[in-house]
C-alpha atoms as a PDB file:
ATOM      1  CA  UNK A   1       0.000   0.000   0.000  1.00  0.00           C
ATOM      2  CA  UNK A   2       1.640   3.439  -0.878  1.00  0.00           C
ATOM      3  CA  UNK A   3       1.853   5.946   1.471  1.00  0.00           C
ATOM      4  CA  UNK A   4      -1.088   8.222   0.541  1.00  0.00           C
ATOM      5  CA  UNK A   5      -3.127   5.347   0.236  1.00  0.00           C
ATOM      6  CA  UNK A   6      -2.348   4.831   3.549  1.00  0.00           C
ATOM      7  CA  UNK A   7      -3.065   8.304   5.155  1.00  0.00           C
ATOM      8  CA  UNK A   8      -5.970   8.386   2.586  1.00  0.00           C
ATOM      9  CA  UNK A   9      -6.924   5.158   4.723  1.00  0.00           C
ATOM     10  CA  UNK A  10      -6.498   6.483   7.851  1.00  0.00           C
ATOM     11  CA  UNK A  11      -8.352   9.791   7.233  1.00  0.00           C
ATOM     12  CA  UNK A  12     -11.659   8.165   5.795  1.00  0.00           C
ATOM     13  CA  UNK A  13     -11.545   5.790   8.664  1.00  0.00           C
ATOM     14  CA  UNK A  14     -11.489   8.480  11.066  1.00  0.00           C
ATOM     15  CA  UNK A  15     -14.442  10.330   9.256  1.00  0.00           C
ATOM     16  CA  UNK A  16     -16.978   7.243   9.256  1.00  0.00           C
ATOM     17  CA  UNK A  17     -16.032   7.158  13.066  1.00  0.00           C
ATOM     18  CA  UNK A  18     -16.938  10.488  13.487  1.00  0.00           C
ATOM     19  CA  UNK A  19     -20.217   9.986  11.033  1.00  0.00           C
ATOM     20  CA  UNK A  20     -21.363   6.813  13.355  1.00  0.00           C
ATOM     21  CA  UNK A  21     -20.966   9.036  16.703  1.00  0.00           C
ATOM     22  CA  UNK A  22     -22.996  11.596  15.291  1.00  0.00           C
ATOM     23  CA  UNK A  23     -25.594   9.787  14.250  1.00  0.00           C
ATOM     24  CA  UNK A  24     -25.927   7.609  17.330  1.00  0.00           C
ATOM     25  CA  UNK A  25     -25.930  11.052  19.505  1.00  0.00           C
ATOM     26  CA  UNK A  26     -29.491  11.504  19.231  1.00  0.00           C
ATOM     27  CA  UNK A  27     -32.298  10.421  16.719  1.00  0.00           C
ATOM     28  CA  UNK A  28     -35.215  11.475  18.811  1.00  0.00           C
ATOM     29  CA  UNK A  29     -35.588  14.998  17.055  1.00  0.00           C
ATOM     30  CA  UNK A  30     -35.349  15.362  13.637  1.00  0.00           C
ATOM     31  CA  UNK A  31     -32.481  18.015  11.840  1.00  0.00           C
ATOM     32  CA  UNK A  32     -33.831  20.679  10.385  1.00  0.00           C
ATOM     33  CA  UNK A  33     -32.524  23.358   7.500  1.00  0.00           C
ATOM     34  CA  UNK A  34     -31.636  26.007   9.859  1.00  0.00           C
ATOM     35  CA  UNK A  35     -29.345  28.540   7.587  1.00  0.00           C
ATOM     36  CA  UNK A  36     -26.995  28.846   4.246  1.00  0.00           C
ATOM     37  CA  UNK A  37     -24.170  29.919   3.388  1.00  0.00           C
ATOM     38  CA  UNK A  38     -21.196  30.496   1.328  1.00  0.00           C
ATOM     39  CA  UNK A  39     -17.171  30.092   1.675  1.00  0.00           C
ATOM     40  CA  UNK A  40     -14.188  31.405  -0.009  1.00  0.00           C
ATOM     41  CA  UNK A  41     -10.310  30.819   0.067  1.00  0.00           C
ATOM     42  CA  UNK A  42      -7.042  29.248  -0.816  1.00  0.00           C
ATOM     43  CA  UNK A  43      -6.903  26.193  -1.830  1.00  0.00           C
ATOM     44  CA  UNK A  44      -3.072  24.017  -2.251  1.00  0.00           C
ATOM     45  CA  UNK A  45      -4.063  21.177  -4.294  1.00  0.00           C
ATOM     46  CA  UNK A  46      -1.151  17.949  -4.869  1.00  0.00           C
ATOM     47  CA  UNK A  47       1.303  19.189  -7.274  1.00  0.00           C
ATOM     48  CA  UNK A  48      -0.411  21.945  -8.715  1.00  0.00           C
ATOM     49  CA  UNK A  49      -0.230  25.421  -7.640  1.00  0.00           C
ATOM     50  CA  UNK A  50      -2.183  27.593  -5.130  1.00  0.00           C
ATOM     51  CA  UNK A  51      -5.358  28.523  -6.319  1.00  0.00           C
ATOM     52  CA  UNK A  52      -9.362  30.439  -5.182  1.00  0.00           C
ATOM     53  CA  UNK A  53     -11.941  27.881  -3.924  1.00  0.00           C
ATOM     54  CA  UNK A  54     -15.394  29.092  -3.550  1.00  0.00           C
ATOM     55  CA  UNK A  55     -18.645  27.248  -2.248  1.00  0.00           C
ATOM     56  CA  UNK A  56     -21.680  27.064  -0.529  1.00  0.00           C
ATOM     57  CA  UNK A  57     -23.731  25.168   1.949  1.00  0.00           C
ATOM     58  CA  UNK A  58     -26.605  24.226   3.572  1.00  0.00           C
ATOM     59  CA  UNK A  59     -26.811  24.202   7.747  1.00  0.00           C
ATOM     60  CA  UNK A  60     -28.609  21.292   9.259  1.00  0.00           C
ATOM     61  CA  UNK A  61     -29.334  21.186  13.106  1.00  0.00           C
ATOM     62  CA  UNK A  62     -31.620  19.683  15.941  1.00  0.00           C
ATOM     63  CA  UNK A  63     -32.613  21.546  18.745  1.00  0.00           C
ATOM     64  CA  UNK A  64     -29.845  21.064  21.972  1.00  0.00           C
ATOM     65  CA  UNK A  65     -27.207  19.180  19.953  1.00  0.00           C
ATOM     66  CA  UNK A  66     -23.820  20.601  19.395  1.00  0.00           C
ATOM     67  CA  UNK A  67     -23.563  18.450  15.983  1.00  0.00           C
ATOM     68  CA  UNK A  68     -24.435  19.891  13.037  1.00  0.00           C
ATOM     69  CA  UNK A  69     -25.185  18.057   9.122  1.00  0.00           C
ATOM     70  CA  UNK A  70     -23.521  20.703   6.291  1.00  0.00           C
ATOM     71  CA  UNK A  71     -23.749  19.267   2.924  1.00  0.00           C
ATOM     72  CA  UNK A  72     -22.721  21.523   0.135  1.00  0.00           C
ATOM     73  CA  UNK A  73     -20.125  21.691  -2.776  1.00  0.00           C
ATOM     74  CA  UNK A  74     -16.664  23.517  -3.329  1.00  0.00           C
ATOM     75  CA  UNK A  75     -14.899  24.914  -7.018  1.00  0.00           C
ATOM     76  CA  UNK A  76     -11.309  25.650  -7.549  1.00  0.00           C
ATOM     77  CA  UNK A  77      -9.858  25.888 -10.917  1.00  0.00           C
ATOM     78  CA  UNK A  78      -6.133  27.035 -11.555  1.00  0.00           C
ATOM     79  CA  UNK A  79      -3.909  26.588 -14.809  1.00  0.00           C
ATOM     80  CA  UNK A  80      -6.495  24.605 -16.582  1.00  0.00           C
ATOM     81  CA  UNK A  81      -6.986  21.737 -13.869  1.00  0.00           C
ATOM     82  CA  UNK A  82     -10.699  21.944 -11.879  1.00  0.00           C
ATOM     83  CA  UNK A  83     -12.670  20.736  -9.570  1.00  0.00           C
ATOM     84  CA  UNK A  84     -16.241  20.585  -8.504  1.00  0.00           C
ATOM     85  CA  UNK A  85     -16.626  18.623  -5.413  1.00  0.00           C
ATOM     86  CA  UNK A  86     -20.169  17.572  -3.879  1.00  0.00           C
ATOM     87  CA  UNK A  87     -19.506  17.290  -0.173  1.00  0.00           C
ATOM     88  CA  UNK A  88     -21.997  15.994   3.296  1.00  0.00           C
ATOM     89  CA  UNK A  89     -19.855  16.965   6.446  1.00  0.00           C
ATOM     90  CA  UNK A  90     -20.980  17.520  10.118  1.00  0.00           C
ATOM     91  CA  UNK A  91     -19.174  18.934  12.784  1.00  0.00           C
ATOM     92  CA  UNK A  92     -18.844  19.376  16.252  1.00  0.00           C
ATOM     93  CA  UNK A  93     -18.803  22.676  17.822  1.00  0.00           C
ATOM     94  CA  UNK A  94     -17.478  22.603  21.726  1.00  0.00           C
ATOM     95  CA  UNK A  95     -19.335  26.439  22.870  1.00  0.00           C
ATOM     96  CA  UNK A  96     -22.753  27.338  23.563  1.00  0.00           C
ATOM     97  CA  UNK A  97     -24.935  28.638  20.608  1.00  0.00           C
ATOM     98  CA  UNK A  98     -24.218  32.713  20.103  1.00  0.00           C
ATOM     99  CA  UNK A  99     -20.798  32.688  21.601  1.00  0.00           C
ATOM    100  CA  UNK A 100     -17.276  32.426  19.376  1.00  0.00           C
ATOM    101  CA  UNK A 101     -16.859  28.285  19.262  1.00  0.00           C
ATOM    102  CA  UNK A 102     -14.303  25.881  17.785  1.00  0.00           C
ATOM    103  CA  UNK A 103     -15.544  23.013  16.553  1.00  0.00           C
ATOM    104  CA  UNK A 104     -13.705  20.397  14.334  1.00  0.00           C
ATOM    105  CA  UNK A 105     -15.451  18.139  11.708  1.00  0.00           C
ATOM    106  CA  UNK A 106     -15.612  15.607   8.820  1.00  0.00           C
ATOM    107  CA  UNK A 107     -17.290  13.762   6.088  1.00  0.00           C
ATOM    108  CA  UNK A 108     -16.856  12.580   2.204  1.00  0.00           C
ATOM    109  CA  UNK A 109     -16.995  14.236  -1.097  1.00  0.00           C
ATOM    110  CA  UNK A 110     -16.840  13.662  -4.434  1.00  0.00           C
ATOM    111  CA  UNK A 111     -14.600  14.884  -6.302  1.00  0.00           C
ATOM    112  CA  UNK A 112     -14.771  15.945 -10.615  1.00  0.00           C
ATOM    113  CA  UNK A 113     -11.834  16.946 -11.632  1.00  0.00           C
ATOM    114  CA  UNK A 114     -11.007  18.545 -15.371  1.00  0.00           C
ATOM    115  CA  UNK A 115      -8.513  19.345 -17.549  1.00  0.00           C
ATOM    116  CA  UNK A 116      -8.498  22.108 -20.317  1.00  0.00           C
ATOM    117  CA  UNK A 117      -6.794  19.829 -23.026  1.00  0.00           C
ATOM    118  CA  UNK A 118      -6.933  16.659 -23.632  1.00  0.00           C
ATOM    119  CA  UNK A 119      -7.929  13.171 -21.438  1.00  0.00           C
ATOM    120  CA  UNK A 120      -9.747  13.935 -18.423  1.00  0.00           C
ATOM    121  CA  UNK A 121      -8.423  13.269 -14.638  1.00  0.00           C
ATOM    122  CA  UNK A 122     -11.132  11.685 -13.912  1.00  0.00           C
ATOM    123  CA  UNK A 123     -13.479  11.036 -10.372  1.00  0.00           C
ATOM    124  CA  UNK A 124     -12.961  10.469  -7.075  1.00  0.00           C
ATOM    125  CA  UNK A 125     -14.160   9.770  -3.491  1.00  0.00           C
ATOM    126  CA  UNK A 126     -12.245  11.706  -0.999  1.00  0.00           C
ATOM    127  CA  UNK A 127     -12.768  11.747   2.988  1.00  0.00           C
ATOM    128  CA  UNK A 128     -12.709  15.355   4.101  1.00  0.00           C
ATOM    129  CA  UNK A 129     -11.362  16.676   7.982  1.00  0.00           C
ATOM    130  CA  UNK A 130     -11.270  20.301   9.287  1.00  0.00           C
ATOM    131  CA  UNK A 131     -11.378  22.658  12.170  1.00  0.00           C
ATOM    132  CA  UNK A 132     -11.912  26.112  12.543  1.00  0.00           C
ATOM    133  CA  UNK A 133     -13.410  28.989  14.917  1.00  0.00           C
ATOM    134  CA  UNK A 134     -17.294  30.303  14.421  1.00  0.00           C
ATOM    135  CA  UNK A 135     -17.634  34.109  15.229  1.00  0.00           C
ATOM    136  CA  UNK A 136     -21.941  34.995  15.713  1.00  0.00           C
ATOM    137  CA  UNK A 137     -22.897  38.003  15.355  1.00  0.00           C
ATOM    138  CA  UNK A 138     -26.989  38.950  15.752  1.00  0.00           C
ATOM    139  CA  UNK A 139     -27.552  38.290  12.104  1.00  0.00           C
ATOM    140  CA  UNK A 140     -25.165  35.253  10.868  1.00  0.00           C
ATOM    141  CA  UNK A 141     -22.491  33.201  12.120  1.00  0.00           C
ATOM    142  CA  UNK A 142     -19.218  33.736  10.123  1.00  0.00           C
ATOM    143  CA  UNK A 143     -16.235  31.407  10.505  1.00  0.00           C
ATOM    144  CA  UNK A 144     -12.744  30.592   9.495  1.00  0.00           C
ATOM    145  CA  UNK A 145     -11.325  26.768   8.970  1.00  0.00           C
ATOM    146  CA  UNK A 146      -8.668  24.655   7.752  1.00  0.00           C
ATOM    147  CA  UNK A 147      -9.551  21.903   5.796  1.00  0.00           C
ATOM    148  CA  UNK A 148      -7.696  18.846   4.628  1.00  0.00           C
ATOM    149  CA  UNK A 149      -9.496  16.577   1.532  1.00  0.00           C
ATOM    150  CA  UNK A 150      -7.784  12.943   1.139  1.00  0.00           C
ATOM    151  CA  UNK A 151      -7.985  12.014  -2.355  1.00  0.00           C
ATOM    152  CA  UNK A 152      -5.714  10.875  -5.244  1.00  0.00           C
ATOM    153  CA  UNK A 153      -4.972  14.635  -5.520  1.00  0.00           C
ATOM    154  CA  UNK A 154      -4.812  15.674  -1.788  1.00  0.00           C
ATOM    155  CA  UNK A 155      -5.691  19.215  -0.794  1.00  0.00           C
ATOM    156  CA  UNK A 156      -5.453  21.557   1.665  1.00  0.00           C
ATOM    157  CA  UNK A 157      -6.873  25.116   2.068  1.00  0.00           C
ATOM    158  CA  UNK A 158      -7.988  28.104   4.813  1.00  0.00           C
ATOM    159  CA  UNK A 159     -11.141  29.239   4.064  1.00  0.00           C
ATOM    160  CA  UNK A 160     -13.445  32.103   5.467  1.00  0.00           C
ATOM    161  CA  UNK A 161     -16.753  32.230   5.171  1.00  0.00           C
ATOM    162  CA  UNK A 162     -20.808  33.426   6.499  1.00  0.00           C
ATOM    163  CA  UNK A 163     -24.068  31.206   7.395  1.00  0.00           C
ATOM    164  CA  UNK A 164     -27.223  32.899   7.272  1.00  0.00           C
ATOM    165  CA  UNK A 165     -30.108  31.731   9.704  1.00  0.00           C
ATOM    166  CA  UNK A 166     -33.238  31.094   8.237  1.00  0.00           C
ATOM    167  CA  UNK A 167     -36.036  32.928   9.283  1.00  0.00           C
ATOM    168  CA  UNK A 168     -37.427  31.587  12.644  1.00  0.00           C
ATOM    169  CA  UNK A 169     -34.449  29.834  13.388  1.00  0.00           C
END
């Protein structure tokens, strides 16, 4: 086994761990849309240079549960390479709601790469980790993270970015 199939390995497996906890931490309420949003930042993808990722997600949460369900998709493109990547994280957040939290998270993606030329890169699955710090303010909840995606073309990034409640939320 090579070595980024290894830490590839070792990444996803830690993911599904965290997936199974959170979904054995409480089924008796359902989640519930409960904002969106939308990220932006630098993204260092495997032997290709730096480049702008931008995204957005959707905010899934059940009433007094620190976990949260974010699925949602990121872009990057840089010197003709691409990719659009599909994504369903949770995380964890460790403050109370309305106060500046850290929380740390993971989940899977898929990610569509392309190439401006010819043969395509191709498709992956990729297990994605991260951490970061939530700042609230009285009408969103904006954030900054570093994020880690294991696939065949690893990358990492630092990304800032807002989640707007929904109304009544």
């Amino acid at each position: 086994m090579t070595r980024n199939r290894t830490k590839r390995s070792i990444v996803t497996a830690a993911c599904l761990t965290l997936l199974a906890s959170a979904v054995g931490v409480s089924s008796a309420a359902a989640y519930a849309l409960s904002g969106v949003g939308g990220r932006m930042g630098s993204v260092d993808p495997d032997r290709w240079d730096n480049g702008l990722a931008v995204g957005a997600h959707l905010e899934f949460e059940q009433p007094d549960t620190r976990v949260h369900l974010q699925p949602g998709f990121i872009y990057w493109s840089n010197d003709g390479l691409s990719d659009f990547n599909p994504n369903f994280d949770l995380y964890y957040h460790f403050g109370s709601p309305g106060r500046v939290s850290p929380y740390v998270g993971g989940g899977a993606a898929i990610h569509a790469y392309s190439y401006d030329g010819p043969g395509s890169p191709g498709t992956d699955l990729g297990a994605n980790l991260f951490a970061g710090v939530a700042f609230p303010s009285a009408s969103a909840r904006f954030f900054v993270e570093g994020r880690y995606a294991a696939t065949d073309r690893s990358q990492a990034s630092i990304m800032g970015g807002v989640t707007l409640p929904l109304a009544g939320r």
